[in-house]
N, C-alpha and C. Protein backbone atom coordinates (compact mmCIF):
# COMPACT_ATOMS: atom_id res chain seq x y z
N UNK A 1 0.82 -1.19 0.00
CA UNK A 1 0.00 0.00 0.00
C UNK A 1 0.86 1.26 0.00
N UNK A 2 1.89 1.54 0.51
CA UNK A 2 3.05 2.55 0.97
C UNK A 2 2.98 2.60 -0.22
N UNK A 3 3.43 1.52 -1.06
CA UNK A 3 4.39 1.81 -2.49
C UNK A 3 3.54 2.71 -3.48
N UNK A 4 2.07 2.62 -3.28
CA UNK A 4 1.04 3.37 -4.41
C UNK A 4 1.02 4.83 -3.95
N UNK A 5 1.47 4.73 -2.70
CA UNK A 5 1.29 6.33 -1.99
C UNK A 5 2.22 7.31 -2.62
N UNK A 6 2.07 9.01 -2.50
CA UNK A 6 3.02 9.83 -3.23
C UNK A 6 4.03 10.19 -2.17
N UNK A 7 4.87 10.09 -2.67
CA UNK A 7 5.81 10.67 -2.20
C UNK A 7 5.83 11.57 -0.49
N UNK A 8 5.21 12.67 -1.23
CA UNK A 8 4.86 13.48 -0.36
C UNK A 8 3.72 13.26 0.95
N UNK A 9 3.14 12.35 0.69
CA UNK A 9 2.57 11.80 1.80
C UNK A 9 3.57 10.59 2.57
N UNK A 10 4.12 10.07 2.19
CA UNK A 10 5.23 9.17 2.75
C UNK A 10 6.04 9.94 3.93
N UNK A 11 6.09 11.48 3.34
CA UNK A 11 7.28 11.85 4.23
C UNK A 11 6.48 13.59 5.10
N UNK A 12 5.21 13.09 4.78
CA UNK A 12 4.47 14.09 5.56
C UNK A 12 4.80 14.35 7.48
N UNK A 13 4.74 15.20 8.01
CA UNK A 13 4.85 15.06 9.17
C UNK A 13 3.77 14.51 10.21
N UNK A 14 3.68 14.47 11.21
CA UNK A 14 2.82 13.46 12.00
C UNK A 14 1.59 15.03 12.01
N UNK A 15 -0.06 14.28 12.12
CA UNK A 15 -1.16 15.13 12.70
C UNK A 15 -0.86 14.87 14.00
N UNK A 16 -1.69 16.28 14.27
CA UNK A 16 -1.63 17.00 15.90
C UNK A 16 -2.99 17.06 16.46
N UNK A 17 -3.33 16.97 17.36
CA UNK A 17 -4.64 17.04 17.92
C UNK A 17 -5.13 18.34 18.27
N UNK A 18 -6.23 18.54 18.69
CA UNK A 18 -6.32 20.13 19.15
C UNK A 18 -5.95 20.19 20.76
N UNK A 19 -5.21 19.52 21.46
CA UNK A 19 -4.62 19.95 22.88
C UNK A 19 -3.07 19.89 22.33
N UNK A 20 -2.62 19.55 21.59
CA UNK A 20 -1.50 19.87 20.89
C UNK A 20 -1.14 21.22 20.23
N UNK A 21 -2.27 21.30 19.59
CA UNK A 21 -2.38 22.41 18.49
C UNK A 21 -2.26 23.74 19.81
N UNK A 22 -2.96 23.52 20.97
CA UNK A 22 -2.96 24.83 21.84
C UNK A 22 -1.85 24.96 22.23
N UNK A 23 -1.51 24.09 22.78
CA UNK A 23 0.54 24.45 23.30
C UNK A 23 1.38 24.42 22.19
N UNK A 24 1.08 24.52 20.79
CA UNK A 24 2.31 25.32 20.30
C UNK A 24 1.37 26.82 19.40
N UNK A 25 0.06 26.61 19.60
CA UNK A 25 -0.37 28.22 19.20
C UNK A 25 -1.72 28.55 20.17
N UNK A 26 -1.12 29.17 20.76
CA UNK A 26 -1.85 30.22 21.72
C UNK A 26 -2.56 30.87 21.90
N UNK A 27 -3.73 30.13 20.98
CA UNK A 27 -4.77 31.23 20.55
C UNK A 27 -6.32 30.65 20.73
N UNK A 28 -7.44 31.04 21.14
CA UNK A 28 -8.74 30.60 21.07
C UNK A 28 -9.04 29.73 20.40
N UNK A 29 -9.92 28.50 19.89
CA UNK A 29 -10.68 27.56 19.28
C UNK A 29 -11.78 28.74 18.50
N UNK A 30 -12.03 29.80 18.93
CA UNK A 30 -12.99 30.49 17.94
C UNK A 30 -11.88 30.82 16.92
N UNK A 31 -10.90 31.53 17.58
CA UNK A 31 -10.37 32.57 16.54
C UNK A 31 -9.55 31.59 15.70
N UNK A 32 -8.98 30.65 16.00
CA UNK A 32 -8.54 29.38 15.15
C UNK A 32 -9.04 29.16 13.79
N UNK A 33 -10.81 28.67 14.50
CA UNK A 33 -11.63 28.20 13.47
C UNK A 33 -11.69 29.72 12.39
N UNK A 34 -12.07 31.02 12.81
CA UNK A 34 -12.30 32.02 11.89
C UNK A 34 -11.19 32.35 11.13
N UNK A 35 -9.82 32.21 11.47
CA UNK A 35 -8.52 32.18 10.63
C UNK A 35 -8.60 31.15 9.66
N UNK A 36 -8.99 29.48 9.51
CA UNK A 36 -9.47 28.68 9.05
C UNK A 36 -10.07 29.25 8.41
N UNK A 37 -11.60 29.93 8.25
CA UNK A 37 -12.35 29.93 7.25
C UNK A 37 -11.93 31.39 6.38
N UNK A 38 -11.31 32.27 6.66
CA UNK A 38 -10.28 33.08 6.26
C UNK A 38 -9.41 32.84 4.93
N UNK A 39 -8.78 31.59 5.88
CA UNK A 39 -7.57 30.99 4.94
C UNK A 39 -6.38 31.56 5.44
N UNK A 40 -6.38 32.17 6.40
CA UNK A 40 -5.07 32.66 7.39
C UNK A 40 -4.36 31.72 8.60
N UNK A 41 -4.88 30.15 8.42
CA UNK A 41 -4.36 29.67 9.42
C UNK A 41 -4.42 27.92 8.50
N UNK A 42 -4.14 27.12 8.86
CA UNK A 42 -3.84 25.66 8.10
C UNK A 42 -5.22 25.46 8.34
N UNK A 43 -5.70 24.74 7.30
CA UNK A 43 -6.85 23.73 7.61
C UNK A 43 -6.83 22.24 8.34
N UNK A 44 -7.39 22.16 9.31
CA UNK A 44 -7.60 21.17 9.61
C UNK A 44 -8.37 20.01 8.90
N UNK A 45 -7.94 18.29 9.23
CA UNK A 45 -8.89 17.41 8.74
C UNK A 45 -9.18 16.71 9.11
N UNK A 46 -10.10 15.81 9.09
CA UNK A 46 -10.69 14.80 9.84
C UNK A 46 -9.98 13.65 9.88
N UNK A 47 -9.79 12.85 10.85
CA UNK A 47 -8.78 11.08 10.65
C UNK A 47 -10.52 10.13 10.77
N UNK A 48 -10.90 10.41 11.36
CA UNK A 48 -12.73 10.16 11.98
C UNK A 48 -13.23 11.43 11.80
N UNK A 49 -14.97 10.99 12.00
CA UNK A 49 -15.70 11.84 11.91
C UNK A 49 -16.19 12.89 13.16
N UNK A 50 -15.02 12.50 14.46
CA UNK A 50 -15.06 13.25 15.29
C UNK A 50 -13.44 13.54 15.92
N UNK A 51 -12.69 13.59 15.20
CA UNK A 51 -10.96 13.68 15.47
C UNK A 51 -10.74 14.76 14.22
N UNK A 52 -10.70 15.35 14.42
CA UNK A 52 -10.01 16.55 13.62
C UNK A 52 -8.88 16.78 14.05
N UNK A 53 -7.86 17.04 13.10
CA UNK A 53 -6.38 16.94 13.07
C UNK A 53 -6.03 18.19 12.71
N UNK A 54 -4.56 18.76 12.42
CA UNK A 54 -4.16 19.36 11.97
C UNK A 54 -2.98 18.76 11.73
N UNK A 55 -1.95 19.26 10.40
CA UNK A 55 -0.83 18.43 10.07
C UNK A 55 0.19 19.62 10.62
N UNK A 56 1.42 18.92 11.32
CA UNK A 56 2.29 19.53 12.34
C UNK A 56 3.26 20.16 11.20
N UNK A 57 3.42 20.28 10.15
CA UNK A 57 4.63 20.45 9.01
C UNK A 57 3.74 22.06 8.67
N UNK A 58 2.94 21.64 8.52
CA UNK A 58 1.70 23.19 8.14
C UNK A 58 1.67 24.00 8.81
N UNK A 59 1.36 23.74 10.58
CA UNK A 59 1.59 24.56 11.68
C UNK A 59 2.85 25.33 11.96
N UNK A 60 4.16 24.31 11.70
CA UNK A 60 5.12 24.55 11.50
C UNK A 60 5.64 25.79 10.65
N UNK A 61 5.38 25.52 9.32
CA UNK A 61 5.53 26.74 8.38
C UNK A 61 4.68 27.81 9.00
N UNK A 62 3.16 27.66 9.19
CA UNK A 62 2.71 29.16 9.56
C UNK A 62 3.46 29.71 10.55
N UNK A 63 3.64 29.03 11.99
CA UNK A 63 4.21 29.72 13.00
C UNK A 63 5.32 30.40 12.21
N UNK A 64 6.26 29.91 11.58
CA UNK A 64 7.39 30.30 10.76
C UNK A 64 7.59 31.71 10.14
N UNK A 65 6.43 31.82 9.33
CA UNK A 65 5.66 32.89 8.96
C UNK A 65 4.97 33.87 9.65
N UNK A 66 4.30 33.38 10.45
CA UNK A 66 3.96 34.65 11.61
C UNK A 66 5.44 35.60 11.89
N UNK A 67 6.07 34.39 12.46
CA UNK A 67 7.56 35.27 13.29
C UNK A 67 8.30 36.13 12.19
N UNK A 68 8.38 35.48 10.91
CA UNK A 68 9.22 36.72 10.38
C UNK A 68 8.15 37.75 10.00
N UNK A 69 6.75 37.50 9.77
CA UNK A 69 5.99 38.84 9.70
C UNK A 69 6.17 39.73 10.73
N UNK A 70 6.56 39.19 12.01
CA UNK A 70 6.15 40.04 13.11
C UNK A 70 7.51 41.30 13.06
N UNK A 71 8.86 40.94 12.88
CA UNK A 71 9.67 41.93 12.99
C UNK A 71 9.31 43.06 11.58
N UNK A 72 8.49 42.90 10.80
CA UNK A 72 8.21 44.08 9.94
C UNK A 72 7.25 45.13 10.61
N UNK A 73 6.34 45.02 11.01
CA UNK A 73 5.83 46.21 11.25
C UNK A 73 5.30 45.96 12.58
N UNK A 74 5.39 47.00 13.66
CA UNK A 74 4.51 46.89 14.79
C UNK A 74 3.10 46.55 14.93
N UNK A 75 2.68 45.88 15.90
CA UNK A 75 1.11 45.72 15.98
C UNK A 75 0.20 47.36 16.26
N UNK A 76 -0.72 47.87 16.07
CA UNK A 76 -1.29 48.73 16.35
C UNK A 76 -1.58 48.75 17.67
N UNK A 77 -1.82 49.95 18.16
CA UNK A 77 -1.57 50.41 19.61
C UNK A 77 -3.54 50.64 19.45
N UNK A 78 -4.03 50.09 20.98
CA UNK A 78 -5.52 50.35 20.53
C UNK A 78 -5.51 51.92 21.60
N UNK A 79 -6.50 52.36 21.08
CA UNK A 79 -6.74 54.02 21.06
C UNK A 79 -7.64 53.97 22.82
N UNK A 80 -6.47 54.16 23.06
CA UNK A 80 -6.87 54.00 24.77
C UNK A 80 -7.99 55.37 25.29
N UNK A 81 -8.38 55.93 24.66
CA UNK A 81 -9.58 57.12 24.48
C UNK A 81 -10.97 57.00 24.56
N UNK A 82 -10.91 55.50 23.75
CA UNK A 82 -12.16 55.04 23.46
C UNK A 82 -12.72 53.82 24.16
N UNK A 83 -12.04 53.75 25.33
CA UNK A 83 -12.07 52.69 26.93
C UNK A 83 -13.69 52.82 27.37
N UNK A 84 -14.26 51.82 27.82
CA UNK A 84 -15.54 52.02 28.27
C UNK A 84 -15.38 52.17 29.53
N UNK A 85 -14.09 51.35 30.56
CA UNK A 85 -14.02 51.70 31.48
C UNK A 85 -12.80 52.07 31.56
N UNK A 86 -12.57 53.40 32.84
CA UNK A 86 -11.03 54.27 33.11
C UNK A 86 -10.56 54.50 31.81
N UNK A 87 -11.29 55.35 30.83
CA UNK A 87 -10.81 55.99 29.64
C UNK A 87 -9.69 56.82 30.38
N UNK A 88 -8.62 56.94 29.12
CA UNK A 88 -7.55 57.99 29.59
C UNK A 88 -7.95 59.37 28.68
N UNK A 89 -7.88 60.72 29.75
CA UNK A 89 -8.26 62.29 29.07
C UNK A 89 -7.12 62.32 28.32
N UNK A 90 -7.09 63.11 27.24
CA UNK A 90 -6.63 63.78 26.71
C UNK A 90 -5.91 65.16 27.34
């Protein structure tokens, strides 16, 4: 069966679970899924119809990608003015 397989699945990296997926990205199960439907974050896939995976080689590259995005430009500073609570005056 191996032998009919491509290549590239032969030497794919191992799927990750989603308690995996949280300790190496740090981020909500909402905002995950909405990066997902985006297209800003790997798609996940099913192994079963209740195991959703993600492939660790994919995660890999994005994190990869995040980090060198991050030394280009600063994140935006949120406009501490517009606080609902302990706004700062002007």
């Amino acid at each position: 069966m191996l032998a009919t397989l491509p290549v590239e699945i032969i030497e794919a990296k191992p799927a990750i679970r989603r308690q995996q997926l949280r300790e190496l990205v740090p981020l909500a199960d909402t905002t995950i899924y909405e990066m997902e439907q985006r297209g800003d974050f790997p798609k996940r896939f099913c192994l079963t119809p209740r195991c959703p995976v993600w492939d660790l080689g994919e995660i890999s590259l994005w994190l990869a990608s995040r980090r060198a995005a991050a030394g280009l430009a600063p994140p935006p500073h949120p406009d501490v003015r517009r606080r609902k609570s302990r706004p700062v005056r002007a």
